[in-house]
C-alpha atoms as a PDB file:
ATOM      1  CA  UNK A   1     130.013  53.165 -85.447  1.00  0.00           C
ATOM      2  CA  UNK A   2     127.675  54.287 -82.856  1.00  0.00           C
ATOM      3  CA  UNK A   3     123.852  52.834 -83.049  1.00  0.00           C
ATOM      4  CA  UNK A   4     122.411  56.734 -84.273  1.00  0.00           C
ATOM      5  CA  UNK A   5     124.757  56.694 -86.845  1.00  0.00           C
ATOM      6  CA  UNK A   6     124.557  52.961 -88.026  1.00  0.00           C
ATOM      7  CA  UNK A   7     120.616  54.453 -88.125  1.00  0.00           C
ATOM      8  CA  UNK A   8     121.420  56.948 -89.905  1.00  0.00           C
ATOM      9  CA  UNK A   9     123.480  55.148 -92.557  1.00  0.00           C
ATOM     10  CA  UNK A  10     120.605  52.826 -93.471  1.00  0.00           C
ATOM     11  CA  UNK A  11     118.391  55.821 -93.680  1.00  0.00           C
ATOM     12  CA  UNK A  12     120.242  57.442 -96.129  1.00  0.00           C
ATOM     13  CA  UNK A  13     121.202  53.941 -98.256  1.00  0.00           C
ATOM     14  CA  UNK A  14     117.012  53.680 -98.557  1.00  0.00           C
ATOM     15  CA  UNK A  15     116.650  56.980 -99.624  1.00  0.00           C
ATOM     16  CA  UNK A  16     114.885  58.101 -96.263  1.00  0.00           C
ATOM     17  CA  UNK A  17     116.876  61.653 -96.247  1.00  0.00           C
ATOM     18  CA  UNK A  18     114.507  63.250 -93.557  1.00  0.00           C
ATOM     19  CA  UNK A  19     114.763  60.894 -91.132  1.00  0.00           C
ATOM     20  CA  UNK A  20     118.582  60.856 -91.323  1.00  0.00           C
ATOM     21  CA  UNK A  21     118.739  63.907 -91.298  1.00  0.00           C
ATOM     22  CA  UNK A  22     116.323  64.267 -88.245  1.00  0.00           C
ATOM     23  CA  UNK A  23     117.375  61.054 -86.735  1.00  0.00           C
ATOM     24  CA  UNK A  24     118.790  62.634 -83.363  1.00  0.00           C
ATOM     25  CA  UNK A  25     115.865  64.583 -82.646  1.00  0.00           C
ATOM     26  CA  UNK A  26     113.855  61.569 -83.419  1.00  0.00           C
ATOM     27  CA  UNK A  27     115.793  59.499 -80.835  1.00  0.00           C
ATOM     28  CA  UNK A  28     115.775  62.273 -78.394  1.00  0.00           C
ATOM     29  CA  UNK A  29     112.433  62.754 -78.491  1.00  0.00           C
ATOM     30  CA  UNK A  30     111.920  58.594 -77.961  1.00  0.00           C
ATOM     31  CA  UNK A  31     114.138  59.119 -74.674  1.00  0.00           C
ATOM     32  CA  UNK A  32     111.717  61.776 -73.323  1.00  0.00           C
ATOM     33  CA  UNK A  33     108.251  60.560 -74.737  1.00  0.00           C
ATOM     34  CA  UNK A  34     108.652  56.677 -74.518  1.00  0.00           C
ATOM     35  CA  UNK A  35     106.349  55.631 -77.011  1.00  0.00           C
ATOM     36  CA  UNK A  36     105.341  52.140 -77.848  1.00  0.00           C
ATOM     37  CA  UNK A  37     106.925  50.491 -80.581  1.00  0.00           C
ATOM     38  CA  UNK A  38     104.405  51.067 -83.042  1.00  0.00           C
ATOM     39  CA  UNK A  39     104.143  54.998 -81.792  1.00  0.00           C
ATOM     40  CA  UNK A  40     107.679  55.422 -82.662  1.00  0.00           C
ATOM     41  CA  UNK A  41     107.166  53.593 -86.102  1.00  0.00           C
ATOM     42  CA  UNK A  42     104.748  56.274 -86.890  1.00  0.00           C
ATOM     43  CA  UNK A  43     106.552  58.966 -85.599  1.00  0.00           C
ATOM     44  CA  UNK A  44     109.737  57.827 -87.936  1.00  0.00           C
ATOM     45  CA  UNK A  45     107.567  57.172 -90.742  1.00  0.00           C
ATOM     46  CA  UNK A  46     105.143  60.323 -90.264  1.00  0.00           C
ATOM     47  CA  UNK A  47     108.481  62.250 -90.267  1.00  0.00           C
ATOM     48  CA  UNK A  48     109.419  61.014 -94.071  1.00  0.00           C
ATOM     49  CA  UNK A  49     106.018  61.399 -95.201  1.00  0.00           C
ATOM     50  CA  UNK A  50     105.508  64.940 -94.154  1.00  0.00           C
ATOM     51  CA  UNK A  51     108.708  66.281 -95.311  1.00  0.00           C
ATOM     52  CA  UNK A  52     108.266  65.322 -98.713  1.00  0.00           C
ATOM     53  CA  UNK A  53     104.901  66.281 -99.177  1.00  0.00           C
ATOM     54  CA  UNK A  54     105.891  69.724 -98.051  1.00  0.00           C
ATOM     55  CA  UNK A  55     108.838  69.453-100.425  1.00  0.00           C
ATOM     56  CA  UNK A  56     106.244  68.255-103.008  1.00  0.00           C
ATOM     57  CA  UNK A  57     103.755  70.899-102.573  1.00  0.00           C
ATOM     58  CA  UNK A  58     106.783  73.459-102.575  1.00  0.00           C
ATOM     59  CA  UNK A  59     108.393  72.174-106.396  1.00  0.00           C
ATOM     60  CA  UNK A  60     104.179  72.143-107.396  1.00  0.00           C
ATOM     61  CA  UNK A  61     104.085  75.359-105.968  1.00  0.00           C
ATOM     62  CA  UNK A  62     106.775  76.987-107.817  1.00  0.00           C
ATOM     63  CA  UNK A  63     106.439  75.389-111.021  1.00  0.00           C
ATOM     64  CA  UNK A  64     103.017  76.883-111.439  1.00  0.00           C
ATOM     65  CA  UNK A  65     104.840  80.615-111.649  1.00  0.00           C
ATOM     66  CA  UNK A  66     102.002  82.488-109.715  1.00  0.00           C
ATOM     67  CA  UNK A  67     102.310  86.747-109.470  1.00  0.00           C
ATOM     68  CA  UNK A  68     103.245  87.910-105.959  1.00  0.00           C
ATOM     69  CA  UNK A  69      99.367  88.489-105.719  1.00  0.00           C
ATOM     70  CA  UNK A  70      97.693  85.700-105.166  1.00  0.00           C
ATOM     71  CA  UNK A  71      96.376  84.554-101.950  1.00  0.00           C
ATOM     72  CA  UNK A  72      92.626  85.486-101.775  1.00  0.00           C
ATOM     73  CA  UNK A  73      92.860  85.567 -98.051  1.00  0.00           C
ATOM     74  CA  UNK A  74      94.307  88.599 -99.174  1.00  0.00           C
ATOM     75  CA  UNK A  75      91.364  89.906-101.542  1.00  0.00           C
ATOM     76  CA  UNK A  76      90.407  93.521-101.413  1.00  0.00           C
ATOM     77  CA  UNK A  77      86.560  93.764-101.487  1.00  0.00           C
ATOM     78  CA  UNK A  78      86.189  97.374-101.294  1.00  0.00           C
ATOM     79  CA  UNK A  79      88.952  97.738-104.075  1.00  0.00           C
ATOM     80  CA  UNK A  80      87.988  95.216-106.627  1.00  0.00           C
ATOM     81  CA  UNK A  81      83.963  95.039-108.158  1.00  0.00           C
ATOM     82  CA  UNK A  82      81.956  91.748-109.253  1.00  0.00           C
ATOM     83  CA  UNK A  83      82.121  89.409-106.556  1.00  0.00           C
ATOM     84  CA  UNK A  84      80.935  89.228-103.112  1.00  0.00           C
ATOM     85  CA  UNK A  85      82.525  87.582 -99.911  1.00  0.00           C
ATOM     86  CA  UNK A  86      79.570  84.939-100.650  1.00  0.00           C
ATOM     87  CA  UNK A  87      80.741  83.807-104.124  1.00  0.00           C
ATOM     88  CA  UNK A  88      84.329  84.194-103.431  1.00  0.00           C
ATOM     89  CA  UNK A  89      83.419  81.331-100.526  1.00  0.00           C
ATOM     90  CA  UNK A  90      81.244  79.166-102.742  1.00  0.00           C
ATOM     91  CA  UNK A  91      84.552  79.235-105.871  1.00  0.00           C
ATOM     92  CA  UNK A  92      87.375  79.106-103.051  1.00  0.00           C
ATOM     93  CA  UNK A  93      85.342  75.612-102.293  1.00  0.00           C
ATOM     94  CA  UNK A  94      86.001  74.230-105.369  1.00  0.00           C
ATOM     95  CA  UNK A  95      83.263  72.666-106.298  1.00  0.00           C
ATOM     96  CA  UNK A  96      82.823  73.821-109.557  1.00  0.00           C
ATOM     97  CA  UNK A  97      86.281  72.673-110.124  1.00  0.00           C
ATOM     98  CA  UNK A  98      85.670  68.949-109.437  1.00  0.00           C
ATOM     99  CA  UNK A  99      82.928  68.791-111.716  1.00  0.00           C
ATOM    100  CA  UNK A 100      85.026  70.380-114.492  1.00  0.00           C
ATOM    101  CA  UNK A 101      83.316  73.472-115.108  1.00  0.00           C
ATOM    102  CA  UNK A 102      84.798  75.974-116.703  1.00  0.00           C
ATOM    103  CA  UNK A 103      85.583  79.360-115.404  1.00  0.00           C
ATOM    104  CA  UNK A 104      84.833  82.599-117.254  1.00  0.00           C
ATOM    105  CA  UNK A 105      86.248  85.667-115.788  1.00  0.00           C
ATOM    106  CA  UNK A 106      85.579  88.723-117.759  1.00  0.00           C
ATOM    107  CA  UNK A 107      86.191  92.435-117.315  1.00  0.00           C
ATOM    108  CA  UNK A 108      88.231  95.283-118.245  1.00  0.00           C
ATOM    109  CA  UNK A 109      91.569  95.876-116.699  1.00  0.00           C
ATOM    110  CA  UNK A 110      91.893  96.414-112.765  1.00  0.00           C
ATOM    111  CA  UNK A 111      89.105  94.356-112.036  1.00  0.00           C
ATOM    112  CA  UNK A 112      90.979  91.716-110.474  1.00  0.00           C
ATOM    113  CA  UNK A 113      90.517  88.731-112.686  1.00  0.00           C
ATOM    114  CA  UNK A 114      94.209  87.761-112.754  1.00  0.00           C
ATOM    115  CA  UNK A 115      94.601  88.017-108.991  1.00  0.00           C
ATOM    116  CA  UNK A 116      90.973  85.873-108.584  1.00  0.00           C
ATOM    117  CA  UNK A 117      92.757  83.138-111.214  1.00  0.00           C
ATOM    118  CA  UNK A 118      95.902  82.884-109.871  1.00  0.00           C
ATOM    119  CA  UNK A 119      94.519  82.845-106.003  1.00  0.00           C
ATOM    120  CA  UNK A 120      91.857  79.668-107.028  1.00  0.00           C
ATOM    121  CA  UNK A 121      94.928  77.982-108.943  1.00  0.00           C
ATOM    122  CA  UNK A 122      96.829  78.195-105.579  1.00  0.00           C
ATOM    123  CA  UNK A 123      94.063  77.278-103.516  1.00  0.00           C
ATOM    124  CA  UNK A 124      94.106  74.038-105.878  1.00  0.00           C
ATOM    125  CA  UNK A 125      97.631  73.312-105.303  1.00  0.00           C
ATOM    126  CA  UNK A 126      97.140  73.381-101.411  1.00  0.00           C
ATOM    127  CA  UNK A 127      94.670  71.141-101.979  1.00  0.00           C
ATOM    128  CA  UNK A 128      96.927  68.844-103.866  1.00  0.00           C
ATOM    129  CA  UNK A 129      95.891  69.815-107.240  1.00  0.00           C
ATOM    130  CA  UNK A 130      98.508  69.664-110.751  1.00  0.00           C
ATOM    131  CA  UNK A 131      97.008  73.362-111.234  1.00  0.00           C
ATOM    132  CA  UNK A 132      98.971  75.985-113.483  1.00  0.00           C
ATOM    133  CA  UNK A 133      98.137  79.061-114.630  1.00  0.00           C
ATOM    134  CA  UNK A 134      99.650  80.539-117.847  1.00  0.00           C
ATOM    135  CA  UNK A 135      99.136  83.660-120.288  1.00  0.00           C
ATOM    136  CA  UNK A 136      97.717  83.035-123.430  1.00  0.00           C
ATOM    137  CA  UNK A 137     101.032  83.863-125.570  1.00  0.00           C
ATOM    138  CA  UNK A 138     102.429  81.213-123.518  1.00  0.00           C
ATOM    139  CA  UNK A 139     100.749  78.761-124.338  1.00  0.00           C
ATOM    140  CA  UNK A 140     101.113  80.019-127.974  1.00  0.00           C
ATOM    141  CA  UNK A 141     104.156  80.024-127.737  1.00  0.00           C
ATOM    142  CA  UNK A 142     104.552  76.163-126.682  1.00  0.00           C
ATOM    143  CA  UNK A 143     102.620  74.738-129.378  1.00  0.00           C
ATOM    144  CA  UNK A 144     104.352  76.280-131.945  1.00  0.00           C
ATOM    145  CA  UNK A 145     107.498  74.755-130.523  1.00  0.00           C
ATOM    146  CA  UNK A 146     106.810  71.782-128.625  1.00  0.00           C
ATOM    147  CA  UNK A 147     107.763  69.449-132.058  1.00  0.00           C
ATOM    148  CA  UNK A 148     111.268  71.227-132.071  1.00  0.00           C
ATOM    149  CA  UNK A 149     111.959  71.954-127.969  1.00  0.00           C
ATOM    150  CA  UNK A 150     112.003  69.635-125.315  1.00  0.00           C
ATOM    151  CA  UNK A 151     111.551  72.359-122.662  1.00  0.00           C
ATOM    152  CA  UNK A 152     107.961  73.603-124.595  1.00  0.00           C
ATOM    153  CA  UNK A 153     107.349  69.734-125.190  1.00  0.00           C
ATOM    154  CA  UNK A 154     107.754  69.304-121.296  1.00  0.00           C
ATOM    155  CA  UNK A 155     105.327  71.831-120.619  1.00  0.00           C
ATOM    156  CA  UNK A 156     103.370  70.922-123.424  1.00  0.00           C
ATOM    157  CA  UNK A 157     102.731  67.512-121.642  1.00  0.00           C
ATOM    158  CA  UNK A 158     102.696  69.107-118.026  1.00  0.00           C
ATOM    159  CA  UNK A 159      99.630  71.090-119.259  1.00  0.00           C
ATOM    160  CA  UNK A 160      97.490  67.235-120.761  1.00  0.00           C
ATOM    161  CA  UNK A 161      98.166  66.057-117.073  1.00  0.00           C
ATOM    162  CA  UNK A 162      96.534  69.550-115.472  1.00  0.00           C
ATOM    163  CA  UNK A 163      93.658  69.161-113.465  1.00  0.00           C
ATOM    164  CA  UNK A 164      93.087  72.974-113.536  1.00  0.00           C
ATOM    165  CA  UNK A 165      94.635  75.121-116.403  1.00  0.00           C
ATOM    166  CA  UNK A 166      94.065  78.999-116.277  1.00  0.00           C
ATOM    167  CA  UNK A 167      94.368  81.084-119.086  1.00  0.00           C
ATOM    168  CA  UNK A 168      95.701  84.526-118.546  1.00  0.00           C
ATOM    169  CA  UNK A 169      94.366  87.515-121.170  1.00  0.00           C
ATOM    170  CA  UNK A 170      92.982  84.738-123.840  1.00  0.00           C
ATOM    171  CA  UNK A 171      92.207  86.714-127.002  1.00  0.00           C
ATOM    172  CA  UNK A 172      94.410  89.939-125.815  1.00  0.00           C
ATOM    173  CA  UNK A 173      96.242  89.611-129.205  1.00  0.00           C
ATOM    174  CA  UNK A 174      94.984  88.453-132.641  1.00  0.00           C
ATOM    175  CA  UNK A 175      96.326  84.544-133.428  1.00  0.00           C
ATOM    176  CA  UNK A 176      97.253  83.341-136.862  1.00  0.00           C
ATOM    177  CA  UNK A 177      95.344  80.860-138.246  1.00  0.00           C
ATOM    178  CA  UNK A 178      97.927  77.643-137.526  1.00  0.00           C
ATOM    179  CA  UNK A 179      98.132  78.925-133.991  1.00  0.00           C
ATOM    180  CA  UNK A 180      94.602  79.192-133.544  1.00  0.00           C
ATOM    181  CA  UNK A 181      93.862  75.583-134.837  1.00  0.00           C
ATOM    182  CA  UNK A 182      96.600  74.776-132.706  1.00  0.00           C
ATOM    183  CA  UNK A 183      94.867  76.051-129.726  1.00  0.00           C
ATOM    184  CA  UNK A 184      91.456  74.525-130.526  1.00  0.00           C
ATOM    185  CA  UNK A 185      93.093  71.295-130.513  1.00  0.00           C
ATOM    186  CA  UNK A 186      94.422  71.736-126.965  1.00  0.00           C
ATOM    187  CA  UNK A 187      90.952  73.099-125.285  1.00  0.00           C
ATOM    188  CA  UNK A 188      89.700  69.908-127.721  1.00  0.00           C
ATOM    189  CA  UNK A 189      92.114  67.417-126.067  1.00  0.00           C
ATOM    190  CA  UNK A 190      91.070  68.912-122.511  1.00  0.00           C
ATOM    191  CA  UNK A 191      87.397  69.227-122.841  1.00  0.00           C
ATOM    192  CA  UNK A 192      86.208  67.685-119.608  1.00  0.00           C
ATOM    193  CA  UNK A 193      88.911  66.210-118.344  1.00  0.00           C
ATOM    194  CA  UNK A 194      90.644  69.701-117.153  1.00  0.00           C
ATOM    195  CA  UNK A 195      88.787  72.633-115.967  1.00  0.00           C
ATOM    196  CA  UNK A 196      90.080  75.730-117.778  1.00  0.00           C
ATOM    197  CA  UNK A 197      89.575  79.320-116.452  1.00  0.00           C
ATOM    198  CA  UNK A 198      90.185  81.792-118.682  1.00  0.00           C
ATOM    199  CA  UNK A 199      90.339  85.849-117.921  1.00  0.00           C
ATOM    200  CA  UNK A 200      89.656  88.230-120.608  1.00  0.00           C
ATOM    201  CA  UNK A 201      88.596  92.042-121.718  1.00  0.00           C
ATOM    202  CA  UNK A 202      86.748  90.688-124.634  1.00  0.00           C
ATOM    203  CA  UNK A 203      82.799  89.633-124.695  1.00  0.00           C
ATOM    204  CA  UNK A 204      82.823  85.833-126.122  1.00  0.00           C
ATOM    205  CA  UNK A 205      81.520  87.563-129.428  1.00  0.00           C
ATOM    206  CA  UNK A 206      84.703  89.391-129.816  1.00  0.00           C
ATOM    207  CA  UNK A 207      86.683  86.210-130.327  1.00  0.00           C
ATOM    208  CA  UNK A 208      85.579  85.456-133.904  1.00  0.00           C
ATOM    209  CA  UNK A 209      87.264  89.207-134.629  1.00  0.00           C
ATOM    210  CA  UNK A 210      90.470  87.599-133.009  1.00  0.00           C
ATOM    211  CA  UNK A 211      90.714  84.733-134.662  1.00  0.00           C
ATOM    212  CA  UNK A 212      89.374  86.141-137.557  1.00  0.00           C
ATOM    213  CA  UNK A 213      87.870  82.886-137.995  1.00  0.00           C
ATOM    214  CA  UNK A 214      84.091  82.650-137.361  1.00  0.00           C
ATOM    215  CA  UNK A 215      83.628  78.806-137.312  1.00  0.00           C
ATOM    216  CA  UNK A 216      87.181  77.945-135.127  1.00  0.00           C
ATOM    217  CA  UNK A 217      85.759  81.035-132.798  1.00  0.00           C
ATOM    218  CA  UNK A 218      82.327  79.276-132.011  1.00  0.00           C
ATOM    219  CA  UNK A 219      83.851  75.879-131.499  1.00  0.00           C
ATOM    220  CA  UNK A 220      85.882  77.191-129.005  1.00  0.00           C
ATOM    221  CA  UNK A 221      83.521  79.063-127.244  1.00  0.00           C
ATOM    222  CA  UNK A 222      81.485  75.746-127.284  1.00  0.00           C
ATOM    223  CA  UNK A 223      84.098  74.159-125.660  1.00  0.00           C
ATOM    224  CA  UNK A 224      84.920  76.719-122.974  1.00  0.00           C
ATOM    225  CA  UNK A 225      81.133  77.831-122.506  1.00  0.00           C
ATOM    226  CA  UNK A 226      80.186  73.996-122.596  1.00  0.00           C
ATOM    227  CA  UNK A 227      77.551  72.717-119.656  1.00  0.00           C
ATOM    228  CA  UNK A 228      77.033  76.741-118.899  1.00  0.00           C
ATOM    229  CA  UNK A 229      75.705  77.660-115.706  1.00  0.00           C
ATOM    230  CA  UNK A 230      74.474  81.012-115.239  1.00  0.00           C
ATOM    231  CA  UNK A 231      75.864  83.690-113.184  1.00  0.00           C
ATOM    232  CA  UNK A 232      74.577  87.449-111.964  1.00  0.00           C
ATOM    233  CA  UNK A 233      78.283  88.395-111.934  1.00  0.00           C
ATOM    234  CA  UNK A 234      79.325  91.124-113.836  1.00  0.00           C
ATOM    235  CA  UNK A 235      82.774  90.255-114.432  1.00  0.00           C
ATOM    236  CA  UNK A 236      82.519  86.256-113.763  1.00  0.00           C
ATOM    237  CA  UNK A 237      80.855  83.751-114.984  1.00  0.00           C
ATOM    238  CA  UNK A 238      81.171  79.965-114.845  1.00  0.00           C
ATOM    239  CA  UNK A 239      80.894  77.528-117.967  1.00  0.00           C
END
């Protein structure tokens, strides 16, 4: 066995795929370059570390399910109303995120508050965030089943270990009671520990209607509006 492929072979027996795989190119570019010894350590090692944090940021990436809009590079501020190139910078930044504030993004439909959630979700994956960003019958939807499935359990668990969690339509539909508790429990459990935004048509006030349920509605809001810093925005507003 030739000395590239005895390489190779240990490579692959430590688990060190990438650099097998890109082991010629590796030795090729040794010829050329003729780095010191502890260059060409780097270089090997660099070459492992990079490919799986792109492959990790790619599995993050598509596990969060985003909608084919959502890169706010991309943001239309002629088209959409209630934010300015200004406070798109100052949320795109984060800040508010790593203090665990709460995001409120309210307006009626076409404003852009799904594209404006799922673009800060994906800026917090590239910056190496566990962000996801689900509707609020998902979510539903997995606590009434996570007891019985393992898949809703799984994603039951994936959403405790979110740094970011964004809620999609919250309050679109009315909840049952159960469900409702259900959900308190969850914004309960996360309650600064995860930031949560939220996008919705309804005024806070509108909740109790939905959850026909006038003390469960203000302990939520107290939860999601908790620490609340004001905001000009019409259609945003961060808690």
């Amino acid at each position: 066995m030739i000395q590239s492929e005895k390489l190779k072979e240990h490579a692959r027996r430590l688990r060190l795929y990438n650099i097998a795989n890109r082991m010629d190119s590796i030795l090729h570019h040794a010829q050329e370059e003729k780095p010191t010894y502890s260059e060409f350590l780097s270089l090997v090692l660099g070459t492992e570390v990079e490919m799986k944090e792109r492959k990790d940021y790619e599995r993050r990436l598509v596990a969060v399910r985003l909608p084919r809009k959502h890169d706010l590079d991309e943001y239309d501020y002629n088209f959409y109303e209630g934010i300015d190139r200004r406070q798109m910078k100052e949320l795109r930044e984060l800040v508010w995120f790593r203090e665990t504030y709460n995001l409120i993004l309210i307006g009626p439909s076409g404003t852009g508050k799904t594209f404006l959630a799922a673009g800060l979700v994906f800026d917090a994956v590239k910056a190496d965030y566990k962000a996801y960003l689900m509707t609020m019958e998902d979510i539903v939807n997995c606590l009434r089943l996570k007891d019985i499935s393992t898949p809703a359990m799984m994603t039951y668990n994936k959403i405790l270990r979110a740094q970011l969690l964004a809620i999609d339509d919250i309050m679109l539909f009315p909840v049952k009671r159960k469900e409702a508790t259900a959900f308190f429990n969850l914004i309960n459990t996360l309650h600064e520990k995860t930031s949560i935004i939220i996008t919705t048509n309804k005024a806070p006030t509108e909740c109790v209607e939905t959850l026909n349920d006038e003390i469960l509605a203000n302990a939520l809001l107290d939860r999601l509006l908790f620490d609340v810093k004001s905001s000009s925005l019409p259609t945003v507003a961060t808690g």
